[in-house]
C-alpha atoms as a PDB file:
ATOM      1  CA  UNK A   1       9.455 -24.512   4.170  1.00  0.00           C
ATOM      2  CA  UNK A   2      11.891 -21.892   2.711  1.00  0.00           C
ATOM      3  CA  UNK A   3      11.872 -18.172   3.683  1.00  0.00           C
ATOM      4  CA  UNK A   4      11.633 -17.573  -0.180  1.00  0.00           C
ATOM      5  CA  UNK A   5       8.636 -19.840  -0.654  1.00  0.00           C
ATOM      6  CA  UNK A   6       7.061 -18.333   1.980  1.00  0.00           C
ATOM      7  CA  UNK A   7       7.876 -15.124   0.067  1.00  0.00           C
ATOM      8  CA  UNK A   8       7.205 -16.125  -3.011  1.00  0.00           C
ATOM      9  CA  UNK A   9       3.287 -17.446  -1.481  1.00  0.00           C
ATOM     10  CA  UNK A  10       2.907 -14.656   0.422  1.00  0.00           C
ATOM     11  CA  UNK A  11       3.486 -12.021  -2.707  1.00  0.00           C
ATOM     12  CA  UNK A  12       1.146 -14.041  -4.930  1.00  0.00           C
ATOM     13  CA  UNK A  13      -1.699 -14.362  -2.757  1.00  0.00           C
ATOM     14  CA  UNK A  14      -1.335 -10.183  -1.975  1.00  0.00           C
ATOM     15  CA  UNK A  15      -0.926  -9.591  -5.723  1.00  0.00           C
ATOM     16  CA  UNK A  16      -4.377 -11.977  -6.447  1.00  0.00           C
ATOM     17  CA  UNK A  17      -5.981 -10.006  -3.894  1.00  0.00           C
ATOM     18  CA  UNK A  18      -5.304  -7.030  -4.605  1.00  0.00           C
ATOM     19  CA  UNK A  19      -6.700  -7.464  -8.465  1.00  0.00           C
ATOM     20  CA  UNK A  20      -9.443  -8.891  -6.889  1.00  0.00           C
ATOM     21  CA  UNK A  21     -10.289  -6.381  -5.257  1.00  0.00           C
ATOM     22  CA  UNK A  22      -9.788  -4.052  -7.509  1.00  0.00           C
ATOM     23  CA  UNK A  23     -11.774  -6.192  -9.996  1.00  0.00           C
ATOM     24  CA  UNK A  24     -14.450  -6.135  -7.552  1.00  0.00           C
ATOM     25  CA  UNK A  25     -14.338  -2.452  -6.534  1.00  0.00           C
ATOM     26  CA  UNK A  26     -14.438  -1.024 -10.432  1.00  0.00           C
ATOM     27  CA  UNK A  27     -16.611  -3.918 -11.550  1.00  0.00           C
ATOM     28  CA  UNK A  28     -19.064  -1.639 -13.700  1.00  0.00           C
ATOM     29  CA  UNK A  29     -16.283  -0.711 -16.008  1.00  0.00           C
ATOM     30  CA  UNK A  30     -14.340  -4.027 -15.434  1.00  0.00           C
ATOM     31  CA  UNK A  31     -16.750  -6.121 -17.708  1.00  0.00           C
ATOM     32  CA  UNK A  32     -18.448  -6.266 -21.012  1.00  0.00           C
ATOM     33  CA  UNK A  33     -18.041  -5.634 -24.863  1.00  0.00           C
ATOM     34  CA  UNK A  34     -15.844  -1.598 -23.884  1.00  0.00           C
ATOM     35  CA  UNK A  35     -13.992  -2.242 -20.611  1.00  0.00           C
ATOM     36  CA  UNK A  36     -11.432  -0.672 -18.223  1.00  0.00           C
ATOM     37  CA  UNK A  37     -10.206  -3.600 -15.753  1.00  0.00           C
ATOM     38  CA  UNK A  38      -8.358  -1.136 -13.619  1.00  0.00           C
ATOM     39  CA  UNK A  39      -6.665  -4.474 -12.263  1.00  0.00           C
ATOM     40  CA  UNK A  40      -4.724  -4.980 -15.413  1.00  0.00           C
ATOM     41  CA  UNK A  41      -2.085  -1.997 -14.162  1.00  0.00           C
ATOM     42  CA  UNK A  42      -0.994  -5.425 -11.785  1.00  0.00           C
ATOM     43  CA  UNK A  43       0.092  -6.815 -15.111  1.00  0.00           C
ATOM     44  CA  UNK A  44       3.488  -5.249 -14.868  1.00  0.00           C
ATOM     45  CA  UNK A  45       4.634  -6.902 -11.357  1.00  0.00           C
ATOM     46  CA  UNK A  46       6.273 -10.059 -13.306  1.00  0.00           C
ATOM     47  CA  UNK A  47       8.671  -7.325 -14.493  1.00  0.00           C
ATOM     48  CA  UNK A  48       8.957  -7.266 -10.395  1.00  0.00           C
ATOM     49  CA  UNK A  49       9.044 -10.504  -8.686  1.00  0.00           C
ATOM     50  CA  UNK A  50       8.004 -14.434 -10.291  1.00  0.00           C
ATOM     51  CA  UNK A  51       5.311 -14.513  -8.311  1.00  0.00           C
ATOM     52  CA  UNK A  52       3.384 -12.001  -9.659  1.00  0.00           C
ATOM     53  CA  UNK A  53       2.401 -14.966 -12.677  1.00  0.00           C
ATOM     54  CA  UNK A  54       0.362 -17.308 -10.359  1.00  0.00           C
ATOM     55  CA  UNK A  55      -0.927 -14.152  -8.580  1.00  0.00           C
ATOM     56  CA  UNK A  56      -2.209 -12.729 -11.755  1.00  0.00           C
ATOM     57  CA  UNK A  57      -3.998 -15.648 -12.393  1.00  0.00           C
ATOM     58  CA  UNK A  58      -5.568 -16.475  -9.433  1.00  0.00           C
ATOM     59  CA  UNK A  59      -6.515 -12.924  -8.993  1.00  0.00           C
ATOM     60  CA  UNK A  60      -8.147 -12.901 -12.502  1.00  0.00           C
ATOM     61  CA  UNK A  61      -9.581 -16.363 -11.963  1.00  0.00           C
ATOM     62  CA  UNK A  62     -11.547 -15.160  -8.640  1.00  0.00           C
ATOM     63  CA  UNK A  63     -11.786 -11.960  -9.645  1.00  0.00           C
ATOM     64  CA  UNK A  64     -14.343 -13.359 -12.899  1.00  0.00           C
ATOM     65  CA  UNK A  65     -15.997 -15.876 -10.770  1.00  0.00           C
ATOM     66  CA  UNK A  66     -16.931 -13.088  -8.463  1.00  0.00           C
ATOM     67  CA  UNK A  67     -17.825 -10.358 -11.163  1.00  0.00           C
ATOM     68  CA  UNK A  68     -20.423 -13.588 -12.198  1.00  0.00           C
ATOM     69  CA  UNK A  69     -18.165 -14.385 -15.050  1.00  0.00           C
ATOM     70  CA  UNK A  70     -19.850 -17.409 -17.250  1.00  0.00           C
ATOM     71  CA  UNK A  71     -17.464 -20.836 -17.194  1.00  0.00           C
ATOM     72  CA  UNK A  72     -15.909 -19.864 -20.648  1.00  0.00           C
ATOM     73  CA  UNK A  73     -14.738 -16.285 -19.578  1.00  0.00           C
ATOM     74  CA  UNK A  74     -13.518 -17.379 -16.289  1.00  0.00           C
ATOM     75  CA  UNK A  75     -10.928 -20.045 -17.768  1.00  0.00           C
ATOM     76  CA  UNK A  76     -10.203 -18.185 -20.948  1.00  0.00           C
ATOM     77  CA  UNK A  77     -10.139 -14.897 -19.981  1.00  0.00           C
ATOM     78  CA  UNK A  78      -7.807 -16.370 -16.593  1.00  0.00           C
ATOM     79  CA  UNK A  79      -5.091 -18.350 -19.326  1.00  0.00           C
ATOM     80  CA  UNK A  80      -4.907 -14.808 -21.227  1.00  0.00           C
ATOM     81  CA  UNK A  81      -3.796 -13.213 -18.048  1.00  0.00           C
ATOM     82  CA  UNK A  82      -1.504 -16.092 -17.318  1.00  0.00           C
ATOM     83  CA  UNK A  83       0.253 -16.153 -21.199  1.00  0.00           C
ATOM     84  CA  UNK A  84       0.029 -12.771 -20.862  1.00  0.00           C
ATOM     85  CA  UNK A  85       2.217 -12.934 -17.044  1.00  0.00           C
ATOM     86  CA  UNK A  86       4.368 -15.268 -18.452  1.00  0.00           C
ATOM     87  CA  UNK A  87       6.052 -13.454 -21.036  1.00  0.00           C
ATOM     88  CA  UNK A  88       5.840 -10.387 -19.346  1.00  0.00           C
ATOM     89  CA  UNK A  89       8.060 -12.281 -17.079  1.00  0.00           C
ATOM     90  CA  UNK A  90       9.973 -13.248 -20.098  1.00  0.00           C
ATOM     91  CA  UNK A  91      10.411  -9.736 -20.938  1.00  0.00           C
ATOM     92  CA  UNK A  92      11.415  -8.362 -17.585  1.00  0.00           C
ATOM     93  CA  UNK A  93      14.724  -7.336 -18.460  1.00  0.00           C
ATOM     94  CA  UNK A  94      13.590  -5.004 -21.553  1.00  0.00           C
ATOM     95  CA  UNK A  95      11.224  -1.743 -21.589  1.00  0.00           C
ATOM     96  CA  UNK A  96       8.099  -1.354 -19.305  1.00  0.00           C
ATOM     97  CA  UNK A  97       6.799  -0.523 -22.727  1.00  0.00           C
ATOM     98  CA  UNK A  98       7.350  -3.733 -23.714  1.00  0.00           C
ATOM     99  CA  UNK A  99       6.523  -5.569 -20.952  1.00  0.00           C
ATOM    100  CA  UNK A 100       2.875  -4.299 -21.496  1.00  0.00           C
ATOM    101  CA  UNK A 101       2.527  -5.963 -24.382  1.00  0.00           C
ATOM    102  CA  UNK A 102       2.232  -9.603 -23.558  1.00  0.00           C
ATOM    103  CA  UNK A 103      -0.806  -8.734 -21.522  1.00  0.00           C
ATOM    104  CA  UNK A 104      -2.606  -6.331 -24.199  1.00  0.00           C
ATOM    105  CA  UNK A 105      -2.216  -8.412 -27.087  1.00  0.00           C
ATOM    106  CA  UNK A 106      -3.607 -11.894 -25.407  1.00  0.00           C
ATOM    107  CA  UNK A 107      -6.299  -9.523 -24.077  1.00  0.00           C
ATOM    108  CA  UNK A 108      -7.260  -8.368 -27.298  1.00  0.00           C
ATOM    109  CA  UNK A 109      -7.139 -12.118 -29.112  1.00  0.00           C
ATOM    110  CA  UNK A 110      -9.040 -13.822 -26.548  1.00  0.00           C
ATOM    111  CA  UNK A 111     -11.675 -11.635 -25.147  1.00  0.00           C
ATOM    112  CA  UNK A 112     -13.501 -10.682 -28.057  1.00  0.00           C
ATOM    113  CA  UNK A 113     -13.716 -14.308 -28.787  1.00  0.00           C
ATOM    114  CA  UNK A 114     -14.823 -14.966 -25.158  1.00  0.00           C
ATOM    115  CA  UNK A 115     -17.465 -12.242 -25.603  1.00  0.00           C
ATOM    116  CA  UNK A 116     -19.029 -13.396 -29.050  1.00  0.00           C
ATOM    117  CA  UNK A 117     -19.283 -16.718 -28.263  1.00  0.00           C
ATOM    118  CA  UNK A 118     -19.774 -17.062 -24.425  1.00  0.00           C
ATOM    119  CA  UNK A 119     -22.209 -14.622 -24.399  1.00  0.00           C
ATOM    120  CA  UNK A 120     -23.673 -13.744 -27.981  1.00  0.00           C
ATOM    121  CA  UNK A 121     -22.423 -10.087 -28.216  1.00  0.00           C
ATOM    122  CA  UNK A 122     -23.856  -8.581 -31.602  1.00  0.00           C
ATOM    123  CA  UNK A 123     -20.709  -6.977 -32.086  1.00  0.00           C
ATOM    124  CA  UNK A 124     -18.333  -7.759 -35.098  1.00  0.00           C
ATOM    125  CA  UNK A 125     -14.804  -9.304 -33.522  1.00  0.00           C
ATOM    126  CA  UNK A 126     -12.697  -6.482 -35.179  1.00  0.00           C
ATOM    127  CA  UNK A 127     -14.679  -3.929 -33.343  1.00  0.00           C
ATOM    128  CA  UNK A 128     -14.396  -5.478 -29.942  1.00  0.00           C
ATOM    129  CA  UNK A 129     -10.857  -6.062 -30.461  1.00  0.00           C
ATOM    130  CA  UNK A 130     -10.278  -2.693 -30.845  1.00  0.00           C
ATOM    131  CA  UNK A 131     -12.348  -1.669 -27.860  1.00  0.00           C
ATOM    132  CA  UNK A 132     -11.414  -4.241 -25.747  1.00  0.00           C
ATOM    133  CA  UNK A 133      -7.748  -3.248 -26.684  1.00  0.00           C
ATOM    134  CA  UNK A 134      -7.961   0.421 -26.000  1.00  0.00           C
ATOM    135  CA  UNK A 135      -9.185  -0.598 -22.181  1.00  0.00           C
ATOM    136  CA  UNK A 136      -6.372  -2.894 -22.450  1.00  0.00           C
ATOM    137  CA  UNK A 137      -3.765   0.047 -23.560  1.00  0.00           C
ATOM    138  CA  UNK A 138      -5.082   2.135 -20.804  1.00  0.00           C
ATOM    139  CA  UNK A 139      -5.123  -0.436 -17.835  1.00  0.00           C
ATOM    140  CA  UNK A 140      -1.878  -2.352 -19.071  1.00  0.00           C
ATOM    141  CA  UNK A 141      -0.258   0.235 -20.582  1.00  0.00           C
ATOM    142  CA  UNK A 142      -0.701   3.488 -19.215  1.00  0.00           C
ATOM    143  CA  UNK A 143      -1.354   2.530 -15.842  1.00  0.00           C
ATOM    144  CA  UNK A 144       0.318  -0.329 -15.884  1.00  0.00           C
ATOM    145  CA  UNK A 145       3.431   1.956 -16.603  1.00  0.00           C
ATOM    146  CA  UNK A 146       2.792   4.490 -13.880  1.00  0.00           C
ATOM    147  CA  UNK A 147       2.899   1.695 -11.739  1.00  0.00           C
ATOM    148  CA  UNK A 148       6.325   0.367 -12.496  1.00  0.00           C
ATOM    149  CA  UNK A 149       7.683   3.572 -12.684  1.00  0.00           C
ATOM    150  CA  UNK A 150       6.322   4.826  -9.051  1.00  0.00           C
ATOM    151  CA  UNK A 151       7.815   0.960  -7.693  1.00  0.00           C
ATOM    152  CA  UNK A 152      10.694   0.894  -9.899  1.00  0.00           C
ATOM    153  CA  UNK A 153      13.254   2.762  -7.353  1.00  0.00           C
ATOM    154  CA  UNK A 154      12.026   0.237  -4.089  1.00  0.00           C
ATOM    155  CA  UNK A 155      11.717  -2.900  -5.847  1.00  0.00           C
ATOM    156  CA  UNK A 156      14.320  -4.583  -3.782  1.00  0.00           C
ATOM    157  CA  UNK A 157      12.440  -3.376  -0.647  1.00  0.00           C
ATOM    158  CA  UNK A 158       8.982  -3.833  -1.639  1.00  0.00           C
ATOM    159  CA  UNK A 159       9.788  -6.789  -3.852  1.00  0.00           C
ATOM    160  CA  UNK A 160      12.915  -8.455  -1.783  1.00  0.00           C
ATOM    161  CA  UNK A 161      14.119  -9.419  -5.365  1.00  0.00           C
ATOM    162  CA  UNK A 162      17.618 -10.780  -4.237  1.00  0.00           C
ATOM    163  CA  UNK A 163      16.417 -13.634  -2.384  1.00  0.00           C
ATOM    164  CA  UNK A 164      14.633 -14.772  -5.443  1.00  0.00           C
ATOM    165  CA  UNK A 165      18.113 -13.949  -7.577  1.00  0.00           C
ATOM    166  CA  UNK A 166      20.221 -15.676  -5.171  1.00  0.00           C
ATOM    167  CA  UNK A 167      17.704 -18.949  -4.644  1.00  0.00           C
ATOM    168  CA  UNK A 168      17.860 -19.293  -9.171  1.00  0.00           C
END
């Protein structure tokens, strides 16, 4: 095996455990109908390093099947983090600003969607968009931003981002 897909392994499975953890940790505010998943700041690292996507989605994946998730939220709510990853990682050559997006807005599509019909929230969709998107804003895109910005100067060290350069 390759030094860089050991890398690449090895920075995935810290990034899903981290967001599991941190999942797990805030879980009281990291579910339901007006939520702050304190994990989505992680949704920035594709800006960082590939391997952040599969991370992301493992780390969402386990994360819901641990916060006791139903089947519906744990694959939907896990392929919004991954679209969300992915063209994040699309983006990761523009604005931290804009790299926040991805992640928000298939957040706000899919949750409230998850929520009405996976669990029979009372709430109107529009409403629970806009909730569910202000937790988004502040876990993707405030903190989200703090985070790149405080890992922005040692992303080569912390990231080792010219192995994966020179290996494409």
């Amino acid at each position: 095996m390759k030094q860089k897909d050991v890398l690449f392994m090895t920075q995935a499975a810290m990034i899903a455990a981290v967001y599991v953890a941190l999942t797990y940790v805030f879980a009281a505010i990291s579910f339901g109908e007006v939520q702050l998943r304190i994990a989505e700041a992680l949704t920035i690292l594709p800006m960082f390093t590939p391997a952040a996507v599969p991370g992301l989605f493992v780390g969402c994946l386990i994360g819901n099947i641990l916060g006791g998730a139903v089947l519906p939220d744990i694959i939907c709510g896990s392929l919004a983090t991954l679209i969300g990853a992915v063209f994040t990682w699309k983006l990761r050559t523009r604005s931290p600003f804009l790299g926040c997006l991805p992640p928000i807005l298939a957040n706000i599509i899919v949750v409230p969607f998850v929520l009405k019909y996976a669990y029979g929230t009372n709430l109107p969709i529009p409403w629970m968009m806009l909730t569910v998107g202000l937790g988004e804003v502040l876990g993707c895109g405030v903190l989200g931003c703090v985070l790149y910005y405080a890992l922005k100067n040692h992303k080569e060290t912390i990231f080792h981002t010219k192995q994966f350069e020179m290996a494409a």
